[in-house]
N, C-alpha and C. Protein backbone atom coordinates (compact mmCIF):
# COMPACT_ATOMS: atom_id res chain seq x y z
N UNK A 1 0.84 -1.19 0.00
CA UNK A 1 0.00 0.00 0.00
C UNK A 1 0.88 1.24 0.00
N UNK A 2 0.58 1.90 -0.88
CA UNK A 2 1.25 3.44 -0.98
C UNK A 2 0.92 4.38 -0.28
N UNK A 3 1.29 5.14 0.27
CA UNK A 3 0.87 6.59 0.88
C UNK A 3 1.42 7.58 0.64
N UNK A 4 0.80 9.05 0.50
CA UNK A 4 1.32 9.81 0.31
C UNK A 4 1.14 10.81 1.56
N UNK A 5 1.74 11.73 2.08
CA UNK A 5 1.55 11.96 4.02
C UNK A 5 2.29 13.71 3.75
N UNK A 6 1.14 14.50 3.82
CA UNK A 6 1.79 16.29 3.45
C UNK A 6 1.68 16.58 5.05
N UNK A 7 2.85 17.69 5.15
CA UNK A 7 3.40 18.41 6.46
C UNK A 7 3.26 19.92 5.84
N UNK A 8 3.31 20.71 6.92
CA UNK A 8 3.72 21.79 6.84
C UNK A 8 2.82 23.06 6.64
N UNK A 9 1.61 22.66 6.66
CA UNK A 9 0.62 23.66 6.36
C UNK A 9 0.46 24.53 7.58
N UNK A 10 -0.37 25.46 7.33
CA UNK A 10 -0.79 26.61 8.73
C UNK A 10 -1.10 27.93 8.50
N UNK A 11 -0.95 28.73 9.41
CA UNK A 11 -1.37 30.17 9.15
C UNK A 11 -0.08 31.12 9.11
N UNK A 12 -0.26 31.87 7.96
CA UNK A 12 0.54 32.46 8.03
C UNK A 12 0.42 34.23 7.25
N UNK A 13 0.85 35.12 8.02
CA UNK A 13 0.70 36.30 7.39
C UNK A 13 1.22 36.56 6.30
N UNK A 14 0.40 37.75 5.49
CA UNK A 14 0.44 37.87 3.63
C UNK A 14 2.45 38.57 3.79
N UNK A 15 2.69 37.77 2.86
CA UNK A 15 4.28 38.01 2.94
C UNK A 15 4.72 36.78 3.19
N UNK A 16 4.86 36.22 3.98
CA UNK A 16 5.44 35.43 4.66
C UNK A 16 5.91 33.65 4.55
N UNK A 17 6.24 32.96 4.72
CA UNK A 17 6.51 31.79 3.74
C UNK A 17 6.13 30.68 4.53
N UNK A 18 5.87 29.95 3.68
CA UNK A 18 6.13 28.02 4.26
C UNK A 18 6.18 27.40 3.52
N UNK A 19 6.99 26.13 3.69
CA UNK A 19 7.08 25.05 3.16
C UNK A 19 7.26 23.62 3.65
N UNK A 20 5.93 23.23 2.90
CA UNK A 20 5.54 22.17 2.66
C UNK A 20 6.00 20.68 2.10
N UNK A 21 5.86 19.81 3.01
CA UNK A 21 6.55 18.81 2.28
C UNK A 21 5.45 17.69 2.19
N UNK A 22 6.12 16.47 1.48
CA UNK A 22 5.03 15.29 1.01
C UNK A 22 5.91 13.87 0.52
N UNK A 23 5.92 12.94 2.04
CA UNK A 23 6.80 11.92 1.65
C UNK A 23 5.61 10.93 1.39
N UNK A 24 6.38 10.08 0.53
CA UNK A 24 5.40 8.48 -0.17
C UNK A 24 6.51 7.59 0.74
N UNK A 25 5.18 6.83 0.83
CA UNK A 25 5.76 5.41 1.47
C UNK A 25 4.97 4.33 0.91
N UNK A 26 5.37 2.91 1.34
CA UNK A 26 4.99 1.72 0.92
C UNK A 26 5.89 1.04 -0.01
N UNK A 27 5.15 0.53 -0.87
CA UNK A 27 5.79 -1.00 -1.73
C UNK A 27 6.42 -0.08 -3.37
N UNK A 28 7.07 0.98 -3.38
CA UNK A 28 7.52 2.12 -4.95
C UNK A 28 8.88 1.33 -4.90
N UNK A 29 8.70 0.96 -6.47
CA UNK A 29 9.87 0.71 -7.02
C UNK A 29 10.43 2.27 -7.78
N UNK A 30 9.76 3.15 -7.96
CA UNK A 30 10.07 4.46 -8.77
C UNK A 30 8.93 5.24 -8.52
N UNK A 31 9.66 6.27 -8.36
CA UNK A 31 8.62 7.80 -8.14
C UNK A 31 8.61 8.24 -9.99
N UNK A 32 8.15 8.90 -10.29
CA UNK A 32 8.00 9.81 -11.57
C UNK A 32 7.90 11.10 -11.49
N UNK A 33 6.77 11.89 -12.26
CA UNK A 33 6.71 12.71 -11.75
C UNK A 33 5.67 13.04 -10.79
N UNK A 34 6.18 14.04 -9.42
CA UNK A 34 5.62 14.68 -8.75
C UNK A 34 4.91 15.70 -8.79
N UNK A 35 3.69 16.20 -8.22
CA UNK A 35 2.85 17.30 -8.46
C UNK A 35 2.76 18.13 -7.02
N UNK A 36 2.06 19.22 -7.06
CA UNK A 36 1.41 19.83 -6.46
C UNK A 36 0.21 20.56 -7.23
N UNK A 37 -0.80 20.13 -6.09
CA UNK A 37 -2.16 20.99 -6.20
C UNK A 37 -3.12 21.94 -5.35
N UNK A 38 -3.49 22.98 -5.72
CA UNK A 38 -4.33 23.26 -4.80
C UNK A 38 -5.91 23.43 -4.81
N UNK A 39 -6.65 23.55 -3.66
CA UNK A 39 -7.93 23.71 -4.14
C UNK A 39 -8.69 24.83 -2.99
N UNK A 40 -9.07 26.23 -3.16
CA UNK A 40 -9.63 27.51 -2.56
C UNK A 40 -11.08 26.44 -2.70
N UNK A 41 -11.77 27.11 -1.64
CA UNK A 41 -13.24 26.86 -0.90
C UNK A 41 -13.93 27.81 -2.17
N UNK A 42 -14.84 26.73 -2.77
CA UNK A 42 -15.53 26.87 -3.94
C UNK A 42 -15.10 27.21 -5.23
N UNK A 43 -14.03 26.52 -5.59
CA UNK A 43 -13.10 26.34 -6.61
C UNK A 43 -12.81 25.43 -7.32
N UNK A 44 -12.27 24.81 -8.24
CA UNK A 44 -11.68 23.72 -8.98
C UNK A 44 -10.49 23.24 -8.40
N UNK A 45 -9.81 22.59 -8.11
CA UNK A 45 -8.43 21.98 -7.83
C UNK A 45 -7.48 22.34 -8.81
N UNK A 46 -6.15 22.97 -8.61
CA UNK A 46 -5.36 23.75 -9.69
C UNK A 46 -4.04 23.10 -10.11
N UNK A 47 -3.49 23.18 -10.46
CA UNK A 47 -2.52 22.76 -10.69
C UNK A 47 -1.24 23.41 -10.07
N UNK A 48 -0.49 23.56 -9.47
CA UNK A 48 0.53 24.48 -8.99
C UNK A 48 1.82 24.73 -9.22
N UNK A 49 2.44 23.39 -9.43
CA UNK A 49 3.88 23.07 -9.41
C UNK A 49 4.17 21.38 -10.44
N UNK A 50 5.13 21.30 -10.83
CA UNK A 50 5.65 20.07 -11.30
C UNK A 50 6.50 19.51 -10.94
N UNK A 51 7.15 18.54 -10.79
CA UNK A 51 8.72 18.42 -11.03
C UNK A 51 8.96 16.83 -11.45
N UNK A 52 9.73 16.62 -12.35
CA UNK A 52 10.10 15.08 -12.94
C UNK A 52 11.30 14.58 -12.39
N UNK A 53 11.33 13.24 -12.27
CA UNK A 53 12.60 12.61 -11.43
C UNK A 53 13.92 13.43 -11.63
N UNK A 54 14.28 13.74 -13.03
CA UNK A 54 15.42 14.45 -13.06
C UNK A 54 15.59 15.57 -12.67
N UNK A 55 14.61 16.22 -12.22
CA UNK A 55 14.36 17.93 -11.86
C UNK A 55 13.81 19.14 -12.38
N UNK A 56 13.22 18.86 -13.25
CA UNK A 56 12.69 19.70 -14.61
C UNK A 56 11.39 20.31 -13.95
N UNK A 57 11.55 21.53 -13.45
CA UNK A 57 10.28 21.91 -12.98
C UNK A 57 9.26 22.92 -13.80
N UNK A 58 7.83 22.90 -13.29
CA UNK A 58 6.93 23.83 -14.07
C UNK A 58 6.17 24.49 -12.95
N UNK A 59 5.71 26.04 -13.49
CA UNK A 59 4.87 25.98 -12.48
C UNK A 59 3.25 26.90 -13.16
N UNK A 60 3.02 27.11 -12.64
CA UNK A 60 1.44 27.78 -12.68
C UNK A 60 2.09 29.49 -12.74
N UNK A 61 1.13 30.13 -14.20
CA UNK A 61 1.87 31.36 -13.73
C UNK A 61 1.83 31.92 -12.80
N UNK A 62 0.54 32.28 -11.48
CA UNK A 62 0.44 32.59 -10.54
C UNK A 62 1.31 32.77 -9.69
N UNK A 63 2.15 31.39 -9.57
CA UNK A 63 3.08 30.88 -9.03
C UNK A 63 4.85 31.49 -8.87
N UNK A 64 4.76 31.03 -10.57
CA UNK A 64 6.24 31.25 -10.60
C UNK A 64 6.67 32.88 -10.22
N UNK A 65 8.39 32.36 -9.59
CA UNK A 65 9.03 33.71 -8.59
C UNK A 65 8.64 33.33 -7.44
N UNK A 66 7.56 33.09 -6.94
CA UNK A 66 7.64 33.00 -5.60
C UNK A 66 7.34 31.63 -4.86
N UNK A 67 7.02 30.60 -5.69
CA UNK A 67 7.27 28.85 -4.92
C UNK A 67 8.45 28.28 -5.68
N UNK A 68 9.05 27.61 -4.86
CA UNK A 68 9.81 26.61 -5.64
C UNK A 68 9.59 24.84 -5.40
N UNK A 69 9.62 24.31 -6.27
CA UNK A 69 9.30 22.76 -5.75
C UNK A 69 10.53 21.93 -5.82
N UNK A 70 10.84 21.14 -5.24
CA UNK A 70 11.80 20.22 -5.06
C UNK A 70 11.92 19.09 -4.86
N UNK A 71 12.50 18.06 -5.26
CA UNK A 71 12.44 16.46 -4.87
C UNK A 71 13.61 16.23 -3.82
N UNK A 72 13.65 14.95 -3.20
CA UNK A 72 14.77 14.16 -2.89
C UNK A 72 14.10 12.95 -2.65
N UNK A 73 14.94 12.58 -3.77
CA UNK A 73 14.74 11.12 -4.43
C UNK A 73 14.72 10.08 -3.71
N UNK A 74 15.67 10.31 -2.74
CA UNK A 74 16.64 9.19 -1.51
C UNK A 74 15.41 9.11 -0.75
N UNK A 75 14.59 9.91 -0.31
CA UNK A 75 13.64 10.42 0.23
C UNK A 75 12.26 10.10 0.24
N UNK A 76 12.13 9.83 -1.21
CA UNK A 76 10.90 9.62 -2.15
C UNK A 76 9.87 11.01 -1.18
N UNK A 77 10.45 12.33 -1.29
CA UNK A 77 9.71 13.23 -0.94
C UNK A 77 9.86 14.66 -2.04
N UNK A 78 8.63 15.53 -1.60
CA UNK A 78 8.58 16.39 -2.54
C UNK A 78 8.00 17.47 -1.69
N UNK A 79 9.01 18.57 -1.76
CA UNK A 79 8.70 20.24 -1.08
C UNK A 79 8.12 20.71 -2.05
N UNK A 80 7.68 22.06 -1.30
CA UNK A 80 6.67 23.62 -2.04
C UNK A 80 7.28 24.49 -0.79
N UNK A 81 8.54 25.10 -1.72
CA UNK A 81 8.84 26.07 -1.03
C UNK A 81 8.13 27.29 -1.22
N UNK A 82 7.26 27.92 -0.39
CA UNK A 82 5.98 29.24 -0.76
C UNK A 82 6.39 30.63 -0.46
N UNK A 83 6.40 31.44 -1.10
CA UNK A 83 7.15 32.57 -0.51
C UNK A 83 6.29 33.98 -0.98
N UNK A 84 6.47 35.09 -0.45
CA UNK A 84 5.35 36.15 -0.55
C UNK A 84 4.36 35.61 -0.59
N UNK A 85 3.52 35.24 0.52
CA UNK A 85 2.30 34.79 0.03
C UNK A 85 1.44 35.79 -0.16
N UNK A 86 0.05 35.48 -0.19
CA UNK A 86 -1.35 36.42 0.08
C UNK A 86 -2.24 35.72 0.01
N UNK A 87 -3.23 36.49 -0.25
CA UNK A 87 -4.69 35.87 0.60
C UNK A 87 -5.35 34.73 -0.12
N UNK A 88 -4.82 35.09 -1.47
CA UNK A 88 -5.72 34.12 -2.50
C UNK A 88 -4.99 33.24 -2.64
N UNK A 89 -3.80 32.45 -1.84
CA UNK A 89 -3.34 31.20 -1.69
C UNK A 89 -3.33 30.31 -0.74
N UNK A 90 -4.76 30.90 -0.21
CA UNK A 90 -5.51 30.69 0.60
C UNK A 90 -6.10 29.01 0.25
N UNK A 91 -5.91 28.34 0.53
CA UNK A 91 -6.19 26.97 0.24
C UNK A 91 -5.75 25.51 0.56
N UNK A 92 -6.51 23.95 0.18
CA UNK A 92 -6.00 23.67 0.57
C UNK A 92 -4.76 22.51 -0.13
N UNK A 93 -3.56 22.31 0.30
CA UNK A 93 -2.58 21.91 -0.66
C UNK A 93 -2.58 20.10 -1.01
N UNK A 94 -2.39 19.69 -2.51
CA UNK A 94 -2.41 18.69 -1.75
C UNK A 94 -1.21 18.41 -3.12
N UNK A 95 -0.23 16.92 -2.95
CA UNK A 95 0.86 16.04 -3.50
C UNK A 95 0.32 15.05 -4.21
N UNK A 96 0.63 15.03 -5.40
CA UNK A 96 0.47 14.05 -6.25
C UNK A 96 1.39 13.30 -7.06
N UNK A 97 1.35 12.01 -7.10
CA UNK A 97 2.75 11.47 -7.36
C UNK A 97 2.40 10.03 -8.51
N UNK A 98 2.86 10.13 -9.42
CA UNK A 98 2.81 9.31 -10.46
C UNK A 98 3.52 8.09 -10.14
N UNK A 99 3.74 6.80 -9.67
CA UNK A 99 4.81 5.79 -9.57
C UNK A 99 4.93 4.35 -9.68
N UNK A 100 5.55 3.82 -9.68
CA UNK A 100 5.46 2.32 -10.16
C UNK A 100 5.74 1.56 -8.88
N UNK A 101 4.38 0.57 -8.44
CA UNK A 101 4.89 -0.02 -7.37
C UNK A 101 4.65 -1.91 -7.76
N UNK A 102 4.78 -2.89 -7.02
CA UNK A 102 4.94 -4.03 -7.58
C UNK A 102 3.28 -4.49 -8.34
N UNK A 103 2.87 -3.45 -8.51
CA UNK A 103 1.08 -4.01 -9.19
C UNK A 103 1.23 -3.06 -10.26
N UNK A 104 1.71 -2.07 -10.75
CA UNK A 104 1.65 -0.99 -11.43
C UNK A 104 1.64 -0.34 -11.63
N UNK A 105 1.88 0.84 -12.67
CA UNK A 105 1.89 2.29 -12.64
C UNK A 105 0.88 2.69 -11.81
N UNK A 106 0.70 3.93 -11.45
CA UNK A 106 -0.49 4.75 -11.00
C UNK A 106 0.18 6.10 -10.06
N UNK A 107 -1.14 6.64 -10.06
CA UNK A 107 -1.74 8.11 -9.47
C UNK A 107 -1.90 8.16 -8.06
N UNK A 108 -1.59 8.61 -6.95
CA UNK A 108 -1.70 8.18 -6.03
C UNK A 108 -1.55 10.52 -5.32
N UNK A 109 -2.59 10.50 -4.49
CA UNK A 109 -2.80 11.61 -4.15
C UNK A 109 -2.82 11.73 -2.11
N UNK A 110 -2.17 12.10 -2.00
CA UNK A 110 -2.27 12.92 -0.33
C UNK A 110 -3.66 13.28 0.34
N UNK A 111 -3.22 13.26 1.28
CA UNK A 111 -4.55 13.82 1.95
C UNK A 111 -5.13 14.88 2.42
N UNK A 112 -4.23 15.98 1.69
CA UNK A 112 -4.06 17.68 1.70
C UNK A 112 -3.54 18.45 2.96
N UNK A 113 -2.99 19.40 3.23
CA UNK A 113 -2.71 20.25 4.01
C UNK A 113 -3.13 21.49 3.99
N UNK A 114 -3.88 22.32 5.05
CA UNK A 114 -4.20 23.48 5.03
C UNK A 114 -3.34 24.77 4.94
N UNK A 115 -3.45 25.47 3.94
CA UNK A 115 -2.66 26.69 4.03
C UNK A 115 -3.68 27.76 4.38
N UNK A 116 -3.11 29.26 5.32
CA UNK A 116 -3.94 29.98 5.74
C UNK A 116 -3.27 31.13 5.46
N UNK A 117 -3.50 32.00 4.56
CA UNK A 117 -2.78 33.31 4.53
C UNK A 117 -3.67 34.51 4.99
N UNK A 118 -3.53 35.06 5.90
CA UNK A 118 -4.71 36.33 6.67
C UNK A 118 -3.58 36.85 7.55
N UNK A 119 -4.06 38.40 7.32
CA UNK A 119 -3.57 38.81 8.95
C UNK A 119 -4.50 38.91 10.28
């Protein structure tokens, strides 16, 4: 059984940073690529961040300049470094991870973390 297990969420004033992490565990012979998503209270779920085993990252224009995403492989984990925030990233985060475990490829998603940006 796979899991995917996000840290790091909370409140935090407009400016100000956090980061988030999201380790997989269980039976992975290979991670792929990693995601981040988010989803604001009465919204669609967004897309946020990318990154592929080798490091090749993407992000949401919203985004880019002020998150960075990161792997460690050794780790089978994946950061969202968040920085200047504000209000409208207000939401909640969640890790998505593409990988091969002894039954097969697949999609395998977290169980989200709250981000709170307000003063």
């Amino acid at each position: 059984q796979v899991q995917l297990v996000e840290s790091g969420g909370g409140l935090v004033q407009p400016g100000g940073s956090l980061r988030l992490s999201c380790a997989a565990s269980g039976s992975i012979s290979s991670i792929f690529i990693m995601r981040w998503y988010r989803q604001a209270p009465g919204k669609e779920r967004e897309l946020v961040a990318t990154v592929t085993t080798g490091g090749s990252t993407n992000y949401a224009d919203s985004m880019k300049g002020r998150f960075t995403i990161s792997r460690d492989n050794a780790k089978n984990t994946v950061y969202l470094q968040m920085n200047s925030l504000k209000s409208e990233d207000t939401a909640v985060y969640y890790c998505n991870a593409g990988l091969q475990t002894t039954y097969g490829y697949a999609t395998y998603w977290g169980q989200g973390t709250q981000v709170t940006v307000s003063s």
